[in-house]
Protein backbone atom coordinates (compact mmCIF):
# COMPACT_ATOMS: atom_id res chain seq x y z
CA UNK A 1 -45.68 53.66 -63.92
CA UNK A 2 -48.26 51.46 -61.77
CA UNK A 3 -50.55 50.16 -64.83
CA UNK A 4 -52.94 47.66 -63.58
CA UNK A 5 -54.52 46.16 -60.07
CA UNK A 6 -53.64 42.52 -60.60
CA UNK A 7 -53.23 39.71 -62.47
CA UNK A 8 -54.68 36.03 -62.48
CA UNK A 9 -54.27 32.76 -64.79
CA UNK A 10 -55.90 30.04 -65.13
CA UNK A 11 -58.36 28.38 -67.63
CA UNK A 12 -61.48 30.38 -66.45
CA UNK A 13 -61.52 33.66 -68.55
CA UNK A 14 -61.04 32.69 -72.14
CA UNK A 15 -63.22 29.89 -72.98
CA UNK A 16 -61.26 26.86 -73.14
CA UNK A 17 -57.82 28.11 -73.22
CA UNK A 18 -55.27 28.32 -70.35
CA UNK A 19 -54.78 32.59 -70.40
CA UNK A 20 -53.48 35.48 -67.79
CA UNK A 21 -56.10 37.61 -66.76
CA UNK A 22 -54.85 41.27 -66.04
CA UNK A 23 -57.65 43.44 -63.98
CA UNK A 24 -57.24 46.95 -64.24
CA UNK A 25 -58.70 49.37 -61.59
CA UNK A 26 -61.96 51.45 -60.93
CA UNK A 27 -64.91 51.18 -62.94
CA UNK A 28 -67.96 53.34 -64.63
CA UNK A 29 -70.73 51.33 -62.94
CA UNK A 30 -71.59 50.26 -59.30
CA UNK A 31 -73.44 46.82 -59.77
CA UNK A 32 -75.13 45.83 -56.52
CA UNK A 33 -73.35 42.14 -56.89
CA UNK A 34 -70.31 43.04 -57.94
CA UNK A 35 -67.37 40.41 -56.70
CA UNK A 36 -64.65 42.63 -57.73
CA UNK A 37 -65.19 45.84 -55.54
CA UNK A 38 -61.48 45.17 -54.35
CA UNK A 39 -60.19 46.13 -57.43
CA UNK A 40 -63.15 49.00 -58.49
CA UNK A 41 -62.23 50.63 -56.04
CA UNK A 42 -58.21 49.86 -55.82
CA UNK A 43 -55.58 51.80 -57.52
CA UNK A 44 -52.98 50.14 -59.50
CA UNK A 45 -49.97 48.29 -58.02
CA UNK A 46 -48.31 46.58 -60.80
CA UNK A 47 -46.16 48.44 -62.72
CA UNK A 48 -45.65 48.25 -66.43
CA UNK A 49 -42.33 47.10 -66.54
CA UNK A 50 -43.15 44.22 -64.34
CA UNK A 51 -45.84 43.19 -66.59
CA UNK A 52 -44.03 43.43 -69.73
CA UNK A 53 -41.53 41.03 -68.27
CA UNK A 54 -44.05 39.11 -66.65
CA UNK A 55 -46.07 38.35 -69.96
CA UNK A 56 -43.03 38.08 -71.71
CA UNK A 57 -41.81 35.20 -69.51
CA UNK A 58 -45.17 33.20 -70.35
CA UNK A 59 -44.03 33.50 -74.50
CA UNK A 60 -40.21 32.10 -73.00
CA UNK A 61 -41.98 29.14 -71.62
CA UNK A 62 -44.49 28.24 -74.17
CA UNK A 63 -42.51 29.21 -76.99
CA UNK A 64 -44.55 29.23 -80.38
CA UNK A 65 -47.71 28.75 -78.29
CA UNK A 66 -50.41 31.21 -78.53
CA UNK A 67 -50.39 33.02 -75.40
CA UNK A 68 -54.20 34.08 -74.42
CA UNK A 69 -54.45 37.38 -72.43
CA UNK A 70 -58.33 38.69 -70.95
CA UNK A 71 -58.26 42.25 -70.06
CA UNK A 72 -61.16 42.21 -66.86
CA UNK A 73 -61.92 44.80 -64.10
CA UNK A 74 -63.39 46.54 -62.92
CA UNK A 75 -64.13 48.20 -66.11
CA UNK A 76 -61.01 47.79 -68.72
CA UNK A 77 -61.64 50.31 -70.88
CA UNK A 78 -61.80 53.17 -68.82
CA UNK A 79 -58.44 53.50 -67.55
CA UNK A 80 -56.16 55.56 -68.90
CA UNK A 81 -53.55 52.85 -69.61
CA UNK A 82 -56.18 50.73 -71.23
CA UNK A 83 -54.54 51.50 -75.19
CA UNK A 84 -50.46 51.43 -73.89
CA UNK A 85 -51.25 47.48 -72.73
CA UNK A 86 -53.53 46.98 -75.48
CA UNK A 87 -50.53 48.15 -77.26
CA UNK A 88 -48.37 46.07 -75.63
CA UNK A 89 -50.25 42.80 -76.21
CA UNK A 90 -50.39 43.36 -79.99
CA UNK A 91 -46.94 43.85 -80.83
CA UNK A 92 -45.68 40.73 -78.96
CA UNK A 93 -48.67 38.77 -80.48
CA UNK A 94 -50.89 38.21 -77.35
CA UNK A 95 -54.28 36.87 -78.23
CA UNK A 96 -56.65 39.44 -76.43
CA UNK A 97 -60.02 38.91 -74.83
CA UNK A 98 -61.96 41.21 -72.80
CA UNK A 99 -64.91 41.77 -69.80
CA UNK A 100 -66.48 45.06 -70.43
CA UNK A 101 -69.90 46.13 -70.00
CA UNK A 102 -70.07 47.66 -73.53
CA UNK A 103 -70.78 51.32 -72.13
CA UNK A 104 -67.13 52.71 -73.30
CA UNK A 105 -65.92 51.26 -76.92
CA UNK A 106 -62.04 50.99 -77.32
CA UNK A 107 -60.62 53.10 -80.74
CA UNK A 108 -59.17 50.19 -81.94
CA UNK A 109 -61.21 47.34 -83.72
CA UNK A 110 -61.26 43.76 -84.63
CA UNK A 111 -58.82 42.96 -82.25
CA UNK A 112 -60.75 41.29 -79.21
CA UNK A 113 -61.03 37.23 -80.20
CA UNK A 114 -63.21 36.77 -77.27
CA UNK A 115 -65.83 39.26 -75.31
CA UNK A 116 -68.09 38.80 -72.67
CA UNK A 117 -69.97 41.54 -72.46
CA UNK A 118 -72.80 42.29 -69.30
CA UNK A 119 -75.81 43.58 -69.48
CA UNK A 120 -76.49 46.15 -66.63
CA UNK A 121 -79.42 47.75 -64.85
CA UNK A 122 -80.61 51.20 -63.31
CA UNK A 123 -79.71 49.72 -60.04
CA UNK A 124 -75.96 49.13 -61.26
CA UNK A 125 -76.00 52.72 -61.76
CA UNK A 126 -75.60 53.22 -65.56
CA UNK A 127 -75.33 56.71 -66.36
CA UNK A 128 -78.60 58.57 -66.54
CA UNK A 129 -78.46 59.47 -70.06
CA UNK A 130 -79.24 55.93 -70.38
CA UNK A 131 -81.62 54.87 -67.58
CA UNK A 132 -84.13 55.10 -70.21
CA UNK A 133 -84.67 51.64 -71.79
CA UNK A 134 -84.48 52.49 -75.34
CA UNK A 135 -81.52 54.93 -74.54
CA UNK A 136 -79.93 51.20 -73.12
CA UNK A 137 -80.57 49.19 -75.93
CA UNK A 138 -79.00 51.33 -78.78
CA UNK A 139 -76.32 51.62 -76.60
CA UNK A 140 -76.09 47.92 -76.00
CA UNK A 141 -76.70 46.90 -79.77
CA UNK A 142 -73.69 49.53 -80.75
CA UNK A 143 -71.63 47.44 -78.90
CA UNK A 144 -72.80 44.12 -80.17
CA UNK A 145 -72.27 45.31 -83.63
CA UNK A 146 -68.60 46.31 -82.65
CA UNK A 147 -67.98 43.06 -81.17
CA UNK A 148 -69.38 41.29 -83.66
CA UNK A 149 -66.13 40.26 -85.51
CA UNK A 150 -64.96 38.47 -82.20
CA UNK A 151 -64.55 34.42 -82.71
CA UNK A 152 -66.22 34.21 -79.24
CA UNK A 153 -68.78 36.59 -77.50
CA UNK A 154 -71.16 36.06 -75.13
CA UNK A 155 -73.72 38.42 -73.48
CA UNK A 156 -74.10 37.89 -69.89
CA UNK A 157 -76.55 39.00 -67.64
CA UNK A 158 -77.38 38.47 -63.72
CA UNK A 159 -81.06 37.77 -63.23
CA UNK A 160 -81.52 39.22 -59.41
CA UNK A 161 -85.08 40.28 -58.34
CA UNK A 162 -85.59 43.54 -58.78
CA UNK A 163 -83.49 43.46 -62.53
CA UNK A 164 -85.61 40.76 -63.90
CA UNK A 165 -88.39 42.59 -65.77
CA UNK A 166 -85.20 45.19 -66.85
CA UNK A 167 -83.30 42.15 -68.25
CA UNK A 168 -86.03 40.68 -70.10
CA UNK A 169 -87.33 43.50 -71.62
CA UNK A 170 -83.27 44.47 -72.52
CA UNK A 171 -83.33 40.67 -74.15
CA UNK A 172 -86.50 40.85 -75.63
CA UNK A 173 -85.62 44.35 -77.96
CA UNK A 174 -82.06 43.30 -78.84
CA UNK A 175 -83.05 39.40 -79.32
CA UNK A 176 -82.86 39.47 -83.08
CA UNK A 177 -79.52 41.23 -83.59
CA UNK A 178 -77.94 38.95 -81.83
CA UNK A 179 -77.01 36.20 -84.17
CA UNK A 180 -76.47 32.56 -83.53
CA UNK A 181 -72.71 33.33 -82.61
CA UNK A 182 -73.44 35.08 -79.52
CA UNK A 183 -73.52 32.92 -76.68
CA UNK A 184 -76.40 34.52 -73.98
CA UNK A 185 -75.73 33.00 -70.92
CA UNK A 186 -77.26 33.46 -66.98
CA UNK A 187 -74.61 33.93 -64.73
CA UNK A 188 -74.79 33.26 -60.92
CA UNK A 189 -75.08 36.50 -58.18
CA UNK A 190 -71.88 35.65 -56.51
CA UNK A 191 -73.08 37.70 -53.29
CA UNK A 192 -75.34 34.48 -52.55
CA UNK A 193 -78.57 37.04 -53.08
CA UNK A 194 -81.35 35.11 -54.90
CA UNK A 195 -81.50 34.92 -58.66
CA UNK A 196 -84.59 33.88 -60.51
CA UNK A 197 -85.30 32.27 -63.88
C-alpha cells in the first residue's frame, strides 16, 4: 500500500533537531504561493513497508537517540493514511511534529511536540463556510487551543498583497489567545511575488 509522496531529512523542519520529513499527498486548500504543488497534487509512491523499514533504519543507526519525524504536505491530515503512520511513529517512539493549516484536527491529542501551523486566506481557497472572518478565527483559535500542549508551535503566515489586511485583521482577533509560547513568525512567498510588512 503506497502511503505517502516523499520523504526529506535534514535539520530544517523541526526546530533545531536533525528529523525526516515525510510529505503526504493532496491537500484541502489551493494557496496561490504554494511551493509544494508537486506533491498536492501527486499521488503516493512510497509504500508503507518501505517506510517502516526506512524509519526503522534511522533508530539502527542512532540507537537510543530520539529520532524526530515532521509529518508536512500538502495537507497531512487529510489523507486517509494520516492515523496508520501516526500509528506507526508512536509505537516505535518517533518524536512527531507536524505542518498543517489547522482546518482538519487529528482524533488523537497531545502527541505533536512541534506544530507550525499557517494561517490562510480567501484567496487560498478555504472552504466557504469559513470565508467569513469570524467563521476563520474560531476555527483558527480551536486549533490553537488543541495545539496548545505542543513544546514548540508557531503560527505562520505569508504577508502577500492582496492577504495583508486578511492577515492582520486574522492576527489582530486571535492576538491574545495566543500565549507567549507561540512563536508568530513572517515567512517568505517562495514564488518570488512581493511580500509586504
Amino acid at each position: 500500500m503506497k502511503v505517502i509522496y516523499g520523504v526529506d531529512n535534514g535539520f530544517l523542519d523541526f526546530p533545531g533537531q536533525y528529523s525526516i520529513t515525510l510529505f503526504f499527498s493532496g491537500c484541502n486548500l489551493r494557496c496561490s504561493y504554494c511551493y509544494n504543488l508537486e506533491v498536492v497534487d501527486g499521488e503516493p509512491v512510497i509504500e508503507f513497508e518501505s517506510l517502516q523499514s526506512y524509519l526503522l533504519g534511522f533508530q539502527d543507526v542512532f540507537k537510543k537517540k530520539s529520532i524526530y519525524v515532521t509529518l508536512s504536505g500538502g495537507e497531512p491530515t487529510i489523507s486517509p493514511y494520516f492515523n496508520m503512520v501516526v500509528d506507526f511513529l508512536k509505537q516505535n517512539k518517533f518524536i512527531i511534529g507536524m505542518h498543517t493549516n489547522g482546518l482538519v484536527l487529528p482524533k488523537m491529542k497531545n502527541i505533536f511536540k512541534s506544530v507550525i501551523l499557517s494561517v490562510k486566506t480567501p484567496s487560498d481557497n478555504i472552504p466557504s463556510k469559513l470565508i467569513d472572518i469570524d467563521s476563520y478565527c474560531d476555527r483558527l483559535l480551536k486549533s490553537i487551543d488543541y495545539y496548545n500542549k505542543s513544546p514548540y508551535k508557531e503560527l505562520r503566515y505569508v504577508n502577500i498583497l492582496d492577504q495583508k489586511e486578511w492577515v492582520g485583521d486574522v492576527l489582530s482577533r486571535i492576538g491574545d489567545r495566543l500565549d507567549q509560547s507561540w512563536l508568530v513568525k513572517k515567512v517568505e512567498n517562495f514564488l518570488g511575488e512581493k511580500n509586504e510588512s
